[in-house]
Structures are given as C-alpha cells and as structure tokens.
N, C-alpha and C. Protein backbone atom coordinates (compact mmCIF):
# COMPACT_ATOMS: atom_id res chain seq x y z
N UNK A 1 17.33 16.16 48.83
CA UNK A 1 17.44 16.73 47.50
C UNK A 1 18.61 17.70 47.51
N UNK A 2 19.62 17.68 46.45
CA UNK A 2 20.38 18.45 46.57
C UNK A 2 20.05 20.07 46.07
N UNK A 3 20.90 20.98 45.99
CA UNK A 3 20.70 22.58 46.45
C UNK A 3 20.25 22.71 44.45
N UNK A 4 21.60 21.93 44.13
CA UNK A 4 21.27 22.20 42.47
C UNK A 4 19.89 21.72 41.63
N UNK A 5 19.47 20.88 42.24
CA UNK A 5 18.38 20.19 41.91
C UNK A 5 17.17 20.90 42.23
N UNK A 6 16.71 21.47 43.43
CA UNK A 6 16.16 22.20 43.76
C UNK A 6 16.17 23.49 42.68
N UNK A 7 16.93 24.18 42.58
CA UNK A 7 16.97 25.31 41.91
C UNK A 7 17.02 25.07 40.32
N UNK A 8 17.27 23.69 39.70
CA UNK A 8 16.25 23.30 38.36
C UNK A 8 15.20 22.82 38.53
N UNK A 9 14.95 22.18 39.26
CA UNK A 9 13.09 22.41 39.44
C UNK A 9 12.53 23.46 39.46
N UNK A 10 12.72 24.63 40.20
CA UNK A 10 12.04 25.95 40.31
C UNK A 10 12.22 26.50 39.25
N UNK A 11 13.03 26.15 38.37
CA UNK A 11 13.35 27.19 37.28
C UNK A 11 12.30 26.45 35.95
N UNK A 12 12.11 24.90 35.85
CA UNK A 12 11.08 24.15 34.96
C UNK A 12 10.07 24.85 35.48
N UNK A 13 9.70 24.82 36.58
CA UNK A 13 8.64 25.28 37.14
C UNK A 13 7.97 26.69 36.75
N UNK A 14 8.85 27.48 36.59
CA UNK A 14 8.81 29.17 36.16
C UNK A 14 8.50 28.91 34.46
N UNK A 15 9.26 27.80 34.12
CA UNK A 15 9.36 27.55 32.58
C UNK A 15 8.21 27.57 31.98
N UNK A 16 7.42 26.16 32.78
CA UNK A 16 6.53 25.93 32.24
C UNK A 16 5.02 26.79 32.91
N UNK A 17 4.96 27.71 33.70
CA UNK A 17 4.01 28.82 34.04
C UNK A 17 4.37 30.10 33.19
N UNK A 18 5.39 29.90 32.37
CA UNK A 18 5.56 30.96 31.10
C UNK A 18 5.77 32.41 31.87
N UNK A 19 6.73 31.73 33.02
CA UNK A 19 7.30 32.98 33.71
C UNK A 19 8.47 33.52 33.62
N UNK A 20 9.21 34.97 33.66
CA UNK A 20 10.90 34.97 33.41
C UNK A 20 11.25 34.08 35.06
N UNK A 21 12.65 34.00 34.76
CA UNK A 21 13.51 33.34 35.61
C UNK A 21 14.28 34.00 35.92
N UNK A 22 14.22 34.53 37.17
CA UNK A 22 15.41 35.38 38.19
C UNK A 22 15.46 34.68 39.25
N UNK A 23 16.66 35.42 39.76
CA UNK A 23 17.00 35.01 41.19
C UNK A 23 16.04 34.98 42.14
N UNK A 24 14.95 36.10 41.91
CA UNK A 24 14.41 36.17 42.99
C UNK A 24 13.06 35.07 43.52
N UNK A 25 12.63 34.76 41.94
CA UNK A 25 11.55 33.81 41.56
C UNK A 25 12.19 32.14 41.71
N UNK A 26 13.03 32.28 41.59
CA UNK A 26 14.18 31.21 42.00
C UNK A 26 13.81 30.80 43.91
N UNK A 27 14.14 31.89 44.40
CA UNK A 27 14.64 31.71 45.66
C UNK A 27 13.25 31.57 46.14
N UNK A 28 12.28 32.15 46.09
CA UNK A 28 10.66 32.39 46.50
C UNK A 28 10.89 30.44 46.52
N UNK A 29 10.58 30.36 45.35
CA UNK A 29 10.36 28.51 44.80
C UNK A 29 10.83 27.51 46.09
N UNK A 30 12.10 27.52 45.44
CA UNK A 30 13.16 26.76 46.54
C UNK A 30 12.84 26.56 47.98
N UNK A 31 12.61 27.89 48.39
CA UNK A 31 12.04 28.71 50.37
C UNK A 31 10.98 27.82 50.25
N UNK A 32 9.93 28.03 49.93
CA UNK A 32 8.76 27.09 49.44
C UNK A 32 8.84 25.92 50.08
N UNK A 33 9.58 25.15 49.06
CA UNK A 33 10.00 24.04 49.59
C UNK A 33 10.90 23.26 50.65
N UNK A 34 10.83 24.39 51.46
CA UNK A 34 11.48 23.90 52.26
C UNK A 34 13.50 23.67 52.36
N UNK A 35 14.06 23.76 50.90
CA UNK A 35 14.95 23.35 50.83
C UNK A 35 16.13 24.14 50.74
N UNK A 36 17.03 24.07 51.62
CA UNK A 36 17.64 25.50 51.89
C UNK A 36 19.25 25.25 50.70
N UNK A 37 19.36 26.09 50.14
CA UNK A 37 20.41 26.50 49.13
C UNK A 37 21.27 27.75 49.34
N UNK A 38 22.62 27.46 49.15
CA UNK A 38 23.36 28.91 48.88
C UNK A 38 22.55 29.79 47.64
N UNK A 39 23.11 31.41 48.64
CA UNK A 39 22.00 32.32 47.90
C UNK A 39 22.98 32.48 46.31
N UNK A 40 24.28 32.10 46.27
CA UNK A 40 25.15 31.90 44.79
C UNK A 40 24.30 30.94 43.95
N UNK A 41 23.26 30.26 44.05
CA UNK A 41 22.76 28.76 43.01
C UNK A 41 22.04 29.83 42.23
N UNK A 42 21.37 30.86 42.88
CA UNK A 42 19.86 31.40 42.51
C UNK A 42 20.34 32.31 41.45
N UNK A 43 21.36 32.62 41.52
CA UNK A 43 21.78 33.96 40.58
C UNK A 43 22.67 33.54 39.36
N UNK A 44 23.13 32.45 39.58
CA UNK A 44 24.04 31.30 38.52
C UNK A 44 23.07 30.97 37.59
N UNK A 45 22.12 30.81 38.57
CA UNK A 45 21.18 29.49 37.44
C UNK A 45 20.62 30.58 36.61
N UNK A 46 20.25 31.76 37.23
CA UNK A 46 19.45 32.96 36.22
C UNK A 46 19.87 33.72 35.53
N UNK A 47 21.10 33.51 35.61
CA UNK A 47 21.95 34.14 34.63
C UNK A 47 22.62 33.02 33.30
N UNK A 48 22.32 32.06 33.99
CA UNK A 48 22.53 31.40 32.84
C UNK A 48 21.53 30.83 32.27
N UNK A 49 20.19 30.71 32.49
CA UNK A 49 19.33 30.57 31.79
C UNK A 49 18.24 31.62 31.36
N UNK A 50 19.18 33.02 31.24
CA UNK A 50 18.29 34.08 30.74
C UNK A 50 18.46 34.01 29.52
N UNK A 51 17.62 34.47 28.82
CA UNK A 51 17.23 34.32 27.06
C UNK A 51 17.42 32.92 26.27
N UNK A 52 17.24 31.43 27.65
CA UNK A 52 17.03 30.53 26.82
C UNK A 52 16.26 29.79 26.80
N UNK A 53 15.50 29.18 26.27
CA UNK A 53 14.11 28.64 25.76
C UNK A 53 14.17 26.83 26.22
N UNK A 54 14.08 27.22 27.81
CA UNK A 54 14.06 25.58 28.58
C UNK A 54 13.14 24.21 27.45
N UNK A 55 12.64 24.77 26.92
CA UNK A 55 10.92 23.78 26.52
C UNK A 55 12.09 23.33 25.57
N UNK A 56 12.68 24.29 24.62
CA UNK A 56 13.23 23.39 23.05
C UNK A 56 14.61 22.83 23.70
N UNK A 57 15.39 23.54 24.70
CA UNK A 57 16.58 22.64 24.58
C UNK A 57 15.98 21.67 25.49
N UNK A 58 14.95 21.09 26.28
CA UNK A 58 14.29 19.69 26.57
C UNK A 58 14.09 18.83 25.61
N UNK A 59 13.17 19.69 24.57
CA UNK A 59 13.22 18.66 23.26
C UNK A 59 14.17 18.57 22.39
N UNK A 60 15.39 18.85 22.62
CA UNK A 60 16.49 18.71 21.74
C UNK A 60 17.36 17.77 22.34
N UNK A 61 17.17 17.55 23.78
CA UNK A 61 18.17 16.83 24.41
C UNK A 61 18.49 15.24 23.51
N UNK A 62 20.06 15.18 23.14
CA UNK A 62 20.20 13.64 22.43
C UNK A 62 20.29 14.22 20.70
N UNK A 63 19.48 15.08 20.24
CA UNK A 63 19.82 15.43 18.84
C UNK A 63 20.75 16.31 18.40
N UNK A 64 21.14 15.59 17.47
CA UNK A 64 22.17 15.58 16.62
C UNK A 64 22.46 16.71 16.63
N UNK A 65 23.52 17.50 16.63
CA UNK A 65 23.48 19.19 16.15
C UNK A 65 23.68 19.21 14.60
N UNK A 66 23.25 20.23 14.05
CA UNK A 66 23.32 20.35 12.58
C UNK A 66 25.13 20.55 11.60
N UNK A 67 25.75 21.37 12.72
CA UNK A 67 27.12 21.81 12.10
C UNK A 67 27.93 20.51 12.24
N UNK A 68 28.29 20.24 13.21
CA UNK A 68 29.15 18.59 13.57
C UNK A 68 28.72 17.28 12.04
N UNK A 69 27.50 17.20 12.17
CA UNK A 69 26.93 15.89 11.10
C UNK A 69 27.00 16.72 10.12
N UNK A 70 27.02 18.00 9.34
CA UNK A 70 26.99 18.26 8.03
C UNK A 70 28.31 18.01 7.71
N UNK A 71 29.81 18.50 8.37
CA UNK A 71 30.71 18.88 8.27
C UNK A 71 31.22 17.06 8.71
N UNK A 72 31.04 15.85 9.10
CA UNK A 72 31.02 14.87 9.17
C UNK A 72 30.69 14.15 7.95
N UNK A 73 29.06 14.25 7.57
CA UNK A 73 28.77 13.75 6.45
C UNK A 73 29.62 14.51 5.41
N UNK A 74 29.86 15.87 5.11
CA UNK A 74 30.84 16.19 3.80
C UNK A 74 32.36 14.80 3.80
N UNK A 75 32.33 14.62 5.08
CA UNK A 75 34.10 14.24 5.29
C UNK A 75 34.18 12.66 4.45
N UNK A 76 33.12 11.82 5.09
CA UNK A 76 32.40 10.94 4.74
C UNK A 76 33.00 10.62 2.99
N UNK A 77 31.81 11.39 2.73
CA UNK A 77 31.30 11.58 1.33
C UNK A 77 32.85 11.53 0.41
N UNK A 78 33.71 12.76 0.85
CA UNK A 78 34.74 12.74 -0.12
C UNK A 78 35.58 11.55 0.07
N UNK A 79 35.67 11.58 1.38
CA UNK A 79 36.88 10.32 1.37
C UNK A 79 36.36 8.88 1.83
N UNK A 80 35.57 8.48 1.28
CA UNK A 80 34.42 7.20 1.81
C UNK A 80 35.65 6.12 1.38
N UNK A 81 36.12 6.16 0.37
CA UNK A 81 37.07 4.98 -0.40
C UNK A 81 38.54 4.76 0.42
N UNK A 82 38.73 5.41 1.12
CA UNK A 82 40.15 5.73 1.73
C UNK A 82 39.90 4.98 3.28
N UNK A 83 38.69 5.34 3.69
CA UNK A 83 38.64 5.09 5.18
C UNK A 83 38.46 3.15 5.37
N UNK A 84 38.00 2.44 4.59
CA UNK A 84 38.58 0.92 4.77
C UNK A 84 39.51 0.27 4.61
N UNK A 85 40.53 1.21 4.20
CA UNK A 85 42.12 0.40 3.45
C UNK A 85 42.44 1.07 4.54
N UNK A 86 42.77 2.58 5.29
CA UNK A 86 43.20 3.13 6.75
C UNK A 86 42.73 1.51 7.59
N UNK A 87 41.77 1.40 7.98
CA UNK A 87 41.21 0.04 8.79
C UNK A 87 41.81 -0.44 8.63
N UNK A 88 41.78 -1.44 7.52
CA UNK A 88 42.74 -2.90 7.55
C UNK A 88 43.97 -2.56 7.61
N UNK A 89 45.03 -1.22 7.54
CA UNK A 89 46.42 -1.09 7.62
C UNK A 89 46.21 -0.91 9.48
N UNK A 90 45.48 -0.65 10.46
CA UNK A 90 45.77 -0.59 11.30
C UNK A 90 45.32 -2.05 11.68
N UNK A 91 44.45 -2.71 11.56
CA UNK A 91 44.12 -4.01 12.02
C UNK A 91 45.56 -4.77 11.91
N UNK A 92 46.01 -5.02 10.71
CA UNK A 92 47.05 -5.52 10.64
C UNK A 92 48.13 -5.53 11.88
N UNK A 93 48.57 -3.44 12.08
CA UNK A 93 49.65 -3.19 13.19
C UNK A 93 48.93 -3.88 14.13
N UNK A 94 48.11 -3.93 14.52
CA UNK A 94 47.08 -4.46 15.71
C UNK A 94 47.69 -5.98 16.49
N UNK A 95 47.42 -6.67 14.74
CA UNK A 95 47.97 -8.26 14.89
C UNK A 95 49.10 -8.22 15.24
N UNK A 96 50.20 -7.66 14.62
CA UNK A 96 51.35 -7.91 14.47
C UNK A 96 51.87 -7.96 16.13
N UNK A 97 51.14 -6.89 16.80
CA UNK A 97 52.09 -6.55 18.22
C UNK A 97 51.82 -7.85 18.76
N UNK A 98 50.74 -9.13 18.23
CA UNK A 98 50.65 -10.06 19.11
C UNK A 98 52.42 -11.16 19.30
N UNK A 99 52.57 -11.21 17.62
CA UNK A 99 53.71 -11.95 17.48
C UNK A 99 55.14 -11.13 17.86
N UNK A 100 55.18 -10.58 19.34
CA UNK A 100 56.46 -10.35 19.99
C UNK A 100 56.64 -11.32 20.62
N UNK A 101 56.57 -12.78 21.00
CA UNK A 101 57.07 -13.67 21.63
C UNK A 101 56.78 -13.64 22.90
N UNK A 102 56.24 -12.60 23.52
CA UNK A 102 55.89 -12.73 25.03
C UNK A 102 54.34 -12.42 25.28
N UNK A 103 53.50 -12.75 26.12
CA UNK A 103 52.67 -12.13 26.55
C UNK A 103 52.25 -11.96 27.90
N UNK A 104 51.04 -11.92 27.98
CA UNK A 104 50.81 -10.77 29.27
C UNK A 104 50.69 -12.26 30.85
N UNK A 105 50.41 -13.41 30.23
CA UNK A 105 50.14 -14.43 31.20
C UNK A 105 51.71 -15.02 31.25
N UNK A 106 52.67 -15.05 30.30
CA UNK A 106 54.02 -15.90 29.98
C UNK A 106 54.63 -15.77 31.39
C-alpha cells in the first residue's frame, strides 16, 4: 500500500468516527497499521483537509459544479443559432485539407 493511500484511509476513517483530522490522529492510524510513511504526508493531508466536509465532497464526486453549467448554459442559450453554421464552416476546412494531392500512404 502506498504512504498516500494509507494516510486517506486514516483520514475516511477519522471522517467517518466524526473525529477532527490532525497530524497526530493521522499518524496514530497509519502506525496502527503497520504502514510506515514520511512524517511530511501526516501534516499535508491535515492541513489540507481541515474545515472540509470529506462525507459531501464524496457525494459530490462527478457533479456538475453550479458556476461552469450556469455560465455554459447562458452561452448556449444566446448563441444556440450561430454554433451549427461555426460547424459546418469548419467541417468543410476539414474536407478541403484532404484534396492537396498527396497523402499520408502516397
């Protein structure tokens, strides 16, 4: 098992016993198991997962963020009529590069 892996397990682990996550609760875990890690993983990982809420960004993993798709769908919306005539003017350049007279097997 690698060092990083180890030290997100211990930290789900703390997560889901509705415990904070420090270094030190980190390192207890890890020792535990047997699995030896630089003492730099334990203090990375707890500092970067202080004040954040493991359970929802699990259940968020894959969804959509809200700012990207609103600011997408606006783009959409205004210029919906424009974006299939863009298409077919590039499909076209597309074709055209075929008729240079040479290709890639000639």
């Amino acid at each position: 098992m690698s060092a990083e892996l180890a030290v997100v397990y211990a930290a789900l682990i703390l997560e889901d016993d509705n415990v904070e996550i420090t270094a030190d609760k980190l390192q207890a875990l890890v020792s535990a198991a047997g699995v030896e890690v630089e003492p730099i993983w334990f203090s990375l990982y707890a500092k970067a997962l202080a004040g954040q809420d493991l359970k929802a960004l699990l259940l968020n993993v894959g969804a959509p963020g809200s700012g990207p798709a609103v600011a997408a769908g606006g783009a959409a919306a205004a210029g919906g009529a424009d974006a299939p005539a863009e298409e077919a003017k590039e499909e076209e350049k597309e074709e055209s590069d075929d008729d240079m007279g040479f290709g890639l097997f000639d």
